[in-house]
Protein backbone atom coordinates (compact mmCIF):
# COMPACT_ATOMS: atom_id res chain seq x y z
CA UNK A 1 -4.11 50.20 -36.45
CA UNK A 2 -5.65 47.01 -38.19
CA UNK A 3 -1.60 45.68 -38.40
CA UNK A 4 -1.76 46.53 -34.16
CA UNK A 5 -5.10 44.12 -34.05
CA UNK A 6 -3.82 41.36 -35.92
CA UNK A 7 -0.61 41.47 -33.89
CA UNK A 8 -2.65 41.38 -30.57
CA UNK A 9 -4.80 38.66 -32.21
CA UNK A 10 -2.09 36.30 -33.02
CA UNK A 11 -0.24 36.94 -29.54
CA UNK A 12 -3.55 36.15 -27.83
CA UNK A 13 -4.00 32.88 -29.82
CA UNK A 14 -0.94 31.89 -29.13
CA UNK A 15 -0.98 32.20 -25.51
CA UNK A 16 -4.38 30.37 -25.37
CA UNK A 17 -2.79 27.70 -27.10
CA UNK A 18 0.34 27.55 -24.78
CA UNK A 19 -2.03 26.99 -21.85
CA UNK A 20 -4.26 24.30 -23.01
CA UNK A 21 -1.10 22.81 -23.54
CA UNK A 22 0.12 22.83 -20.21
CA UNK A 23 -3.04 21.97 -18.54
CA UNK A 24 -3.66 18.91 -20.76
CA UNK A 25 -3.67 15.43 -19.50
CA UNK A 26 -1.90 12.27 -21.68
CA UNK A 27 -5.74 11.07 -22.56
CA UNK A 28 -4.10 7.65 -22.20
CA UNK A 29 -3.41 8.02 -18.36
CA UNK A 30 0.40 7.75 -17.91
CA UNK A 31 0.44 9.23 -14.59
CA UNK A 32 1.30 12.24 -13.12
CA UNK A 33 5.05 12.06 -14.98
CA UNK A 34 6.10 13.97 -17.91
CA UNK A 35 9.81 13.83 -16.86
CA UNK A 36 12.18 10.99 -15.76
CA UNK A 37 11.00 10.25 -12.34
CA UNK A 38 8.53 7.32 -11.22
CA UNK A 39 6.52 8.76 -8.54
CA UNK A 40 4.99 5.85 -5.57
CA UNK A 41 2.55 6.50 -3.06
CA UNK A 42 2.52 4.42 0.03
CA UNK A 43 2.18 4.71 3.64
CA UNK A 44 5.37 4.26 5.26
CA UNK A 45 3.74 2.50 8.56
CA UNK A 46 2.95 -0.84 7.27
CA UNK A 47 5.91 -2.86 8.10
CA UNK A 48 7.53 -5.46 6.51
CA UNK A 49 5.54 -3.93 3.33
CA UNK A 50 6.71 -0.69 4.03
CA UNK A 51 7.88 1.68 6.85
CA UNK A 52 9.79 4.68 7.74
CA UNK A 53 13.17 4.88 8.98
CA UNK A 54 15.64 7.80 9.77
CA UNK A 55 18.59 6.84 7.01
CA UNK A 56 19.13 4.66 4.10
CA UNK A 57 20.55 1.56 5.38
CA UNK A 58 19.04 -2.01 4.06
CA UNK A 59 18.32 0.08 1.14
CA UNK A 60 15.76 2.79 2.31
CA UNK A 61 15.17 5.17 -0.20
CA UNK A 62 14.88 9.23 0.62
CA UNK A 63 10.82 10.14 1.08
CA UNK A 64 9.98 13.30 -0.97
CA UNK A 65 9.84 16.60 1.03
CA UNK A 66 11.62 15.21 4.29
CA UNK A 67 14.41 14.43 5.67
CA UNK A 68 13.16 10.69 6.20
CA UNK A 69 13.78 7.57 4.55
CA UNK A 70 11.15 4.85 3.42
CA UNK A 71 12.11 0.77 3.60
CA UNK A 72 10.14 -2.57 3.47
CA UNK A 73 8.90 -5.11 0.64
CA UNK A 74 6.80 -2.27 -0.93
CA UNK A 75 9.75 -0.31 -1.62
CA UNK A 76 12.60 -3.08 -3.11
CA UNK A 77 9.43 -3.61 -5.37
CA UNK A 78 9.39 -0.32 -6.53
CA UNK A 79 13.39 0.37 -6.39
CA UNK A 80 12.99 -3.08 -9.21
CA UNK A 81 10.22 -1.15 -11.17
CA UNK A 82 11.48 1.71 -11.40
CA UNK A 83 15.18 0.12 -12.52
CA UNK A 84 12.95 -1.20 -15.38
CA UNK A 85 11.05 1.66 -16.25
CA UNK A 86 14.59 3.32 -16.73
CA UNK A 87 13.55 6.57 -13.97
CA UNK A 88 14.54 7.55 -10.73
CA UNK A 89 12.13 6.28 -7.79
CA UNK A 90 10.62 8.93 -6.16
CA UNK A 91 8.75 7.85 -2.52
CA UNK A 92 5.56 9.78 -1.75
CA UNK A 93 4.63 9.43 1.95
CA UNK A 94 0.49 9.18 1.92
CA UNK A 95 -2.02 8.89 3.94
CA UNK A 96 -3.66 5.47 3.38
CA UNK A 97 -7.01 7.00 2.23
CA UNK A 98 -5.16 9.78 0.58
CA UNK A 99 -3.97 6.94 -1.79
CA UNK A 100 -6.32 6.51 -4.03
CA UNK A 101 -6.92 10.46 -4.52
CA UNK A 102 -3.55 10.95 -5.06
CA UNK A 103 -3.15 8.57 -8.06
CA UNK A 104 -6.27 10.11 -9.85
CA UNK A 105 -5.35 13.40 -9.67
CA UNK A 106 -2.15 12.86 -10.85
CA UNK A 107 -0.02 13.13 -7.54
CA UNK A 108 1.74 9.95 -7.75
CA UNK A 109 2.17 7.53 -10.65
CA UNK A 110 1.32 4.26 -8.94
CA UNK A 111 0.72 3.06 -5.78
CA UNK A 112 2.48 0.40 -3.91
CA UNK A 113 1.77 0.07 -0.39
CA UNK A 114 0.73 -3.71 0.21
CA UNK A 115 -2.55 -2.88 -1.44
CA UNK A 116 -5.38 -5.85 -2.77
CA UNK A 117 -6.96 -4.90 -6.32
CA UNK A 118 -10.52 -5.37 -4.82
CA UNK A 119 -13.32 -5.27 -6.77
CA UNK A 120 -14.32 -2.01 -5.30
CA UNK A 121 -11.31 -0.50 -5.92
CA UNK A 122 -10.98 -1.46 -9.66
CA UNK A 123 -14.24 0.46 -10.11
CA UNK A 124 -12.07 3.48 -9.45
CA UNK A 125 -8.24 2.51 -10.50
CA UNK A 126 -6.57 -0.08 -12.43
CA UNK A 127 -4.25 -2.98 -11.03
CA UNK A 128 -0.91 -4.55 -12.34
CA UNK A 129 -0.49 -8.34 -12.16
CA UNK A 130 0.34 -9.71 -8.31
CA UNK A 131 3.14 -8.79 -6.51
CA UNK A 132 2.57 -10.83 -3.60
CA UNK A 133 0.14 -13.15 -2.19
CA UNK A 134 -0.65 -13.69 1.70
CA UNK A 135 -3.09 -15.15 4.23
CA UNK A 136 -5.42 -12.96 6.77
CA UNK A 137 -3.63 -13.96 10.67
CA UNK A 138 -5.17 -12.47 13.23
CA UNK A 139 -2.85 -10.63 15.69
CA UNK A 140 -3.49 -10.90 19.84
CA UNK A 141 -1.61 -10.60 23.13
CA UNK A 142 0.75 -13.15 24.02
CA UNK A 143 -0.14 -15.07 27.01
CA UNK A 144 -3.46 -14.33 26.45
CA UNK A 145 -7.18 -16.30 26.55
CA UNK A 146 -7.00 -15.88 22.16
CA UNK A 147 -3.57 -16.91 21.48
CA UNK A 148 -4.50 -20.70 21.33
CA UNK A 149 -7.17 -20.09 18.29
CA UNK A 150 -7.40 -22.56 15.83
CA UNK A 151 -10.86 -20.86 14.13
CA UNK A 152 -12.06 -17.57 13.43
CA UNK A 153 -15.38 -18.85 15.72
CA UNK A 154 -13.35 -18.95 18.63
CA UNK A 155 -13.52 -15.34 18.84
CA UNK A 156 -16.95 -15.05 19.32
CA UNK A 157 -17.44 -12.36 21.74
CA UNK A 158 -14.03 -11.03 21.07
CA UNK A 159 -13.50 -6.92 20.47
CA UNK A 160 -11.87 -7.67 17.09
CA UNK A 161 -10.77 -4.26 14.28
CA UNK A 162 -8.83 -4.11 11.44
CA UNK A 163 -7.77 -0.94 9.27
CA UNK A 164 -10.32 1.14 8.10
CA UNK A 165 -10.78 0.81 4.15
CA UNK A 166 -9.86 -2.47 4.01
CA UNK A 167 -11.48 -6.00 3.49
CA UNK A 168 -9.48 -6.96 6.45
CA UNK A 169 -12.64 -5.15 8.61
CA UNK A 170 -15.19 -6.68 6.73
CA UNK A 171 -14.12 -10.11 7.54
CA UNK A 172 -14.67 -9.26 10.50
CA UNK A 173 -18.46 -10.06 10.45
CA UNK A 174 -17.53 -13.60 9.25
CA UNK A 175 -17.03 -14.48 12.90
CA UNK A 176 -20.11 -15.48 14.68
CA UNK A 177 -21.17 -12.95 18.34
CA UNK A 178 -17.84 -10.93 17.34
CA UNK A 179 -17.47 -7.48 19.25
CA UNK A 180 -16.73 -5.48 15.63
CA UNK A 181 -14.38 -2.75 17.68
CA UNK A 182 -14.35 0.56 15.63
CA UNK A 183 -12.01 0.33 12.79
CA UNK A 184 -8.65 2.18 13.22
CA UNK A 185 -6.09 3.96 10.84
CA UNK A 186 -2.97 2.57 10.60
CA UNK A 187 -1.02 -0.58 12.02
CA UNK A 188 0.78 1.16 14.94
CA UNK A 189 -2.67 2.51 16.52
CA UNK A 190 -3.52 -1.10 16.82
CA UNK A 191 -0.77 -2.72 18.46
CA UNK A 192 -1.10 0.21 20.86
CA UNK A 193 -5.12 -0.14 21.30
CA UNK A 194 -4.18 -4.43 21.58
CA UNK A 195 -1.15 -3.74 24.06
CA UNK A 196 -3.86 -1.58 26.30
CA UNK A 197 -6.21 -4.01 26.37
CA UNK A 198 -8.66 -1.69 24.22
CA UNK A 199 -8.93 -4.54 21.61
CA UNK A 200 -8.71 -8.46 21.69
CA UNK A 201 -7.38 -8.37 18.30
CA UNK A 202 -7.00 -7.18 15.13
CA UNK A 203 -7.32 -8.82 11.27
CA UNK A 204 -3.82 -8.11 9.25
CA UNK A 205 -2.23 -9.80 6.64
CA UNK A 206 0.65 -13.01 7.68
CA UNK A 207 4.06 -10.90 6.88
CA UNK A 208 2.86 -7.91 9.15
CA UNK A 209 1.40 -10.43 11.74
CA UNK A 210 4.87 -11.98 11.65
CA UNK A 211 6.50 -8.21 11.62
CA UNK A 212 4.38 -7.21 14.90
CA UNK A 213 5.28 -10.30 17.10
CA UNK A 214 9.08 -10.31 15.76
CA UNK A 215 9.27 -6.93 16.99
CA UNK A 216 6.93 -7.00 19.70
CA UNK A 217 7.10 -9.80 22.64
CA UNK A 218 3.61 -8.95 24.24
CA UNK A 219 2.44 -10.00 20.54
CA UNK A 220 1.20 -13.22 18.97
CA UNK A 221 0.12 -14.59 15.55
CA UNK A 222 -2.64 -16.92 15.25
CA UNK A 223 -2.78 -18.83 12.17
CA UNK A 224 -6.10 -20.54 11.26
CA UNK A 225 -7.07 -24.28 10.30
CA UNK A 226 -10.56 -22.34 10.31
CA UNK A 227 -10.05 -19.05 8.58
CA UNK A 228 -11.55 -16.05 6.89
CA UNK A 229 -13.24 -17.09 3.54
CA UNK A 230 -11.87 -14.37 0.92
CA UNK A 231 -11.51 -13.97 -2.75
CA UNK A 232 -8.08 -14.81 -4.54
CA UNK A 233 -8.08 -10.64 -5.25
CA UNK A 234 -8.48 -10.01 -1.55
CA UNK A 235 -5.34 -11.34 -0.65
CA UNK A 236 -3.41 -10.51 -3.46
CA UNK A 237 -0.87 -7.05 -3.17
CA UNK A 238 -0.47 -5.49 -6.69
CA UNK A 239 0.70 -1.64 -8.09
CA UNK A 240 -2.37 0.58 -7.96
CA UNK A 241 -2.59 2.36 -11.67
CA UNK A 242 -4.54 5.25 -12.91
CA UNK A 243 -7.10 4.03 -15.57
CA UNK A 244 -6.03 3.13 -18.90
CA UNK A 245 -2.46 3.97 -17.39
CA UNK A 246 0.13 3.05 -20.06
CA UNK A 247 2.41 1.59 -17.66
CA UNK A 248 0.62 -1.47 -16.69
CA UNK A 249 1.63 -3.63 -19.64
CA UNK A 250 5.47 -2.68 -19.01
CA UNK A 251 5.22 -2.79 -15.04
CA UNK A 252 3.51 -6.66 -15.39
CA UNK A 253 6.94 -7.17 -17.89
CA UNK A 254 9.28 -6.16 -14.99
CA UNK A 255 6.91 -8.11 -12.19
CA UNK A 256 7.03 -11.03 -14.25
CA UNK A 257 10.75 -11.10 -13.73
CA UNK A 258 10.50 -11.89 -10.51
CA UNK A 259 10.07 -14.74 -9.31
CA UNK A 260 7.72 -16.57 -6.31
CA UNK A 261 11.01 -17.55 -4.57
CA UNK A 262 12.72 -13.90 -4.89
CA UNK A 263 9.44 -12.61 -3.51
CA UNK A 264 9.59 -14.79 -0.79
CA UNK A 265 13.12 -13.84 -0.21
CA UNK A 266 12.76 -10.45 -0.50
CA UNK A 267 9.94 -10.43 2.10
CA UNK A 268 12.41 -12.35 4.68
CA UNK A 269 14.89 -9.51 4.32
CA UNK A 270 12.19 -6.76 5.07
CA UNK A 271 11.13 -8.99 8.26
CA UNK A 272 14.66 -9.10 9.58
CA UNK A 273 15.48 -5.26 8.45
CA UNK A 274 12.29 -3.61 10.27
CA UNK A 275 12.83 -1.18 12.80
CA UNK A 276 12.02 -2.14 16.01
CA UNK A 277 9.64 0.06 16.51
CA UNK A 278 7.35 -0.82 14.18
C-alpha cells in the first residue's frame, strides 16, 4: 500500500512539473516562438506599407489561416528579417488595435505594420532601430478648394481625421478653427468618407499619400512648406518588440544592413506593385 502511495506521489509530481513547463514563458521575452517560424503582425490595408492581395506575385507572402496573400514595404522588411533570423516568415493579419495585444500575449513575435515607436507606446512594448522615416501629407480631393495648401493653417475650418490610435489624429489640433472629424479605422474607410465628401481630408504619412493618389485620380497629396510639428519618433516606422524581447539586438544587426537608398528603393517597388484598389 505505502509502495502504491509513493508511486502515485511521484506520478503526480511529475505531471505538475510537466505543466509548469509548458505554461512557462522565456522570462527574457523572445516572443511567442519556440519553433522555427518568425511570426509578424500587421494590418494588411495600409498600402505601400502593407496590403492584401489574392496571390503571391511581386513577392506577397501567404497570410496565416487564409487563403490570401499579404504585400507592401512592411512585408519585404520582414521577408529580409526573417532571412536573417534563419526562420520561415509567418504573416498574421491584425486588426490595427489588436496589434499591440497580440505581441504581449504572445500571438505574434513582432510587429511590422508601418508603426512609429511613440513614447506612449514604448511604455507598453519595445522598438527596434528605424526602418523607415517619412513626412505627415495630408490627403484631399483633387480639383478641390484644399488641394492648393501650402500650410497646415489653411485648413482652418476644414473637417480633417486621421486613423484612430495614431499621432497622425492628434496633429490634428495643431491646425488653428480645424473641424477634428471623428477618427476612423483604417486607410480605405477614409478615402471612401474623402471621395463622399464626408471629410475634407485626412493626416497620413507621404508613401501612403503617394499610394492613394497613384491609385486613385479623385485624390491629391498636399505637401507642406508649413507642416505638422512632430517628434523625430513620430515619424519614424520601426519592428514593434515584446519587452526585454531577445530579438531586438539581432533584428537592429539585419536592419542595419540595409541601407537608406535600398529603403528608398524598396518603397518605390511597393508604390508601383499596389493593387489598385487600395
Amino acid at each position: 500500500m505505502r509502495r502504491q502511495v509513493s508511486l502515485f506521489l511521484v506520478l503526480l509530481l511529475s505531471a505538475m512539473v510537466l505543466l509548469a513547463g509548458c505554461g512557462s514563458k522565456d522570462e527574457a521575452g523572445s516572443g511567442s516562438s519556440d519553433d522555427n517560424t518568425f511570426k509578424v503582425g500587421l494590418e494588411a490595408g495600409y498600402a505601400p506599407f502593407n496590403w492584401t492581395q489574392k496571390d503571391d506575385s511581386n513577392g506577397g507572402v501567404k497570410i496565416a489561416g487564409t487563403s490570401e496573400y499579404a504585400g507592401g514595404y512592411d512585408v519585404e522588411i520582414a521577408k529580409k528579417i526573417a532571412d536573417g533570423l534563419g526562420k520561415e516568415l509567418v504573416i498574421v493579419k491584425t486588426e490595427w488595435d489588436g496589434l499591440v495585444p497580440a505581441l504581449t500575449s504572445g500571438k505574434i513575435d513582432a510587429i511590422i505594420a508601418g508603426m512609429s515607436p511613440t513614447a506612449e507606446r514604448k511604455e507598453t512594448i519595445d522598438f527596434s532601430d528605424n526602418y523607415y522615416k517619412s513626412n505627415l501629407v495630408m490627403v484631399v480631393k483633387k480639383g478641390g478648394k484644399y488641394e492648393g495648401a501650402t500650410s497646415i493653417q489653411d485648413f482652418k475650418g476644414a473637417k480633417i481625421t486621421a486613423q484612430l490610435n495614431t499621432f497622425h489624429y492628434s496633429v490634428i489640433d495643431q491646425i488653428e478653427g480645424v473641424s477634428k472629424a471623428t477618427a476612423m479605422d483604417n486607410f480605405p474607410a477614409m478615402r471612401v468618407a474623402l471621395e463622399s465628401g464626408i471629410i475634407d481630408g485626412y493626416v497620413s504619412e507621404r508613401p501612403e499619400a503617394v499610394s492613394a493618389s497613384g491609385a486613385n485620380e479623385n485624390l491629391a497629396m498636399v505637401e507642406f512648406k508649413d507642416g505638422f510639428k512632430t517628434s523625430e519618433d513620430d515619424t519614424a516606422i520601426a519592428v514593434g518588440l515584446e519587452k526585454g524581447s531577445k530579438l531586438t539586438g539581432k533584428i537592429n544587426e539585419i536592419l542595419k544592413g540595409i541601407s537608406e537608398e535600398e529603403q528608398t528603393k524598396i518603397m518605390d517597388e511597393a508604390i508601383k506593385n499596389q493593387p489598385a484598389a487600395e
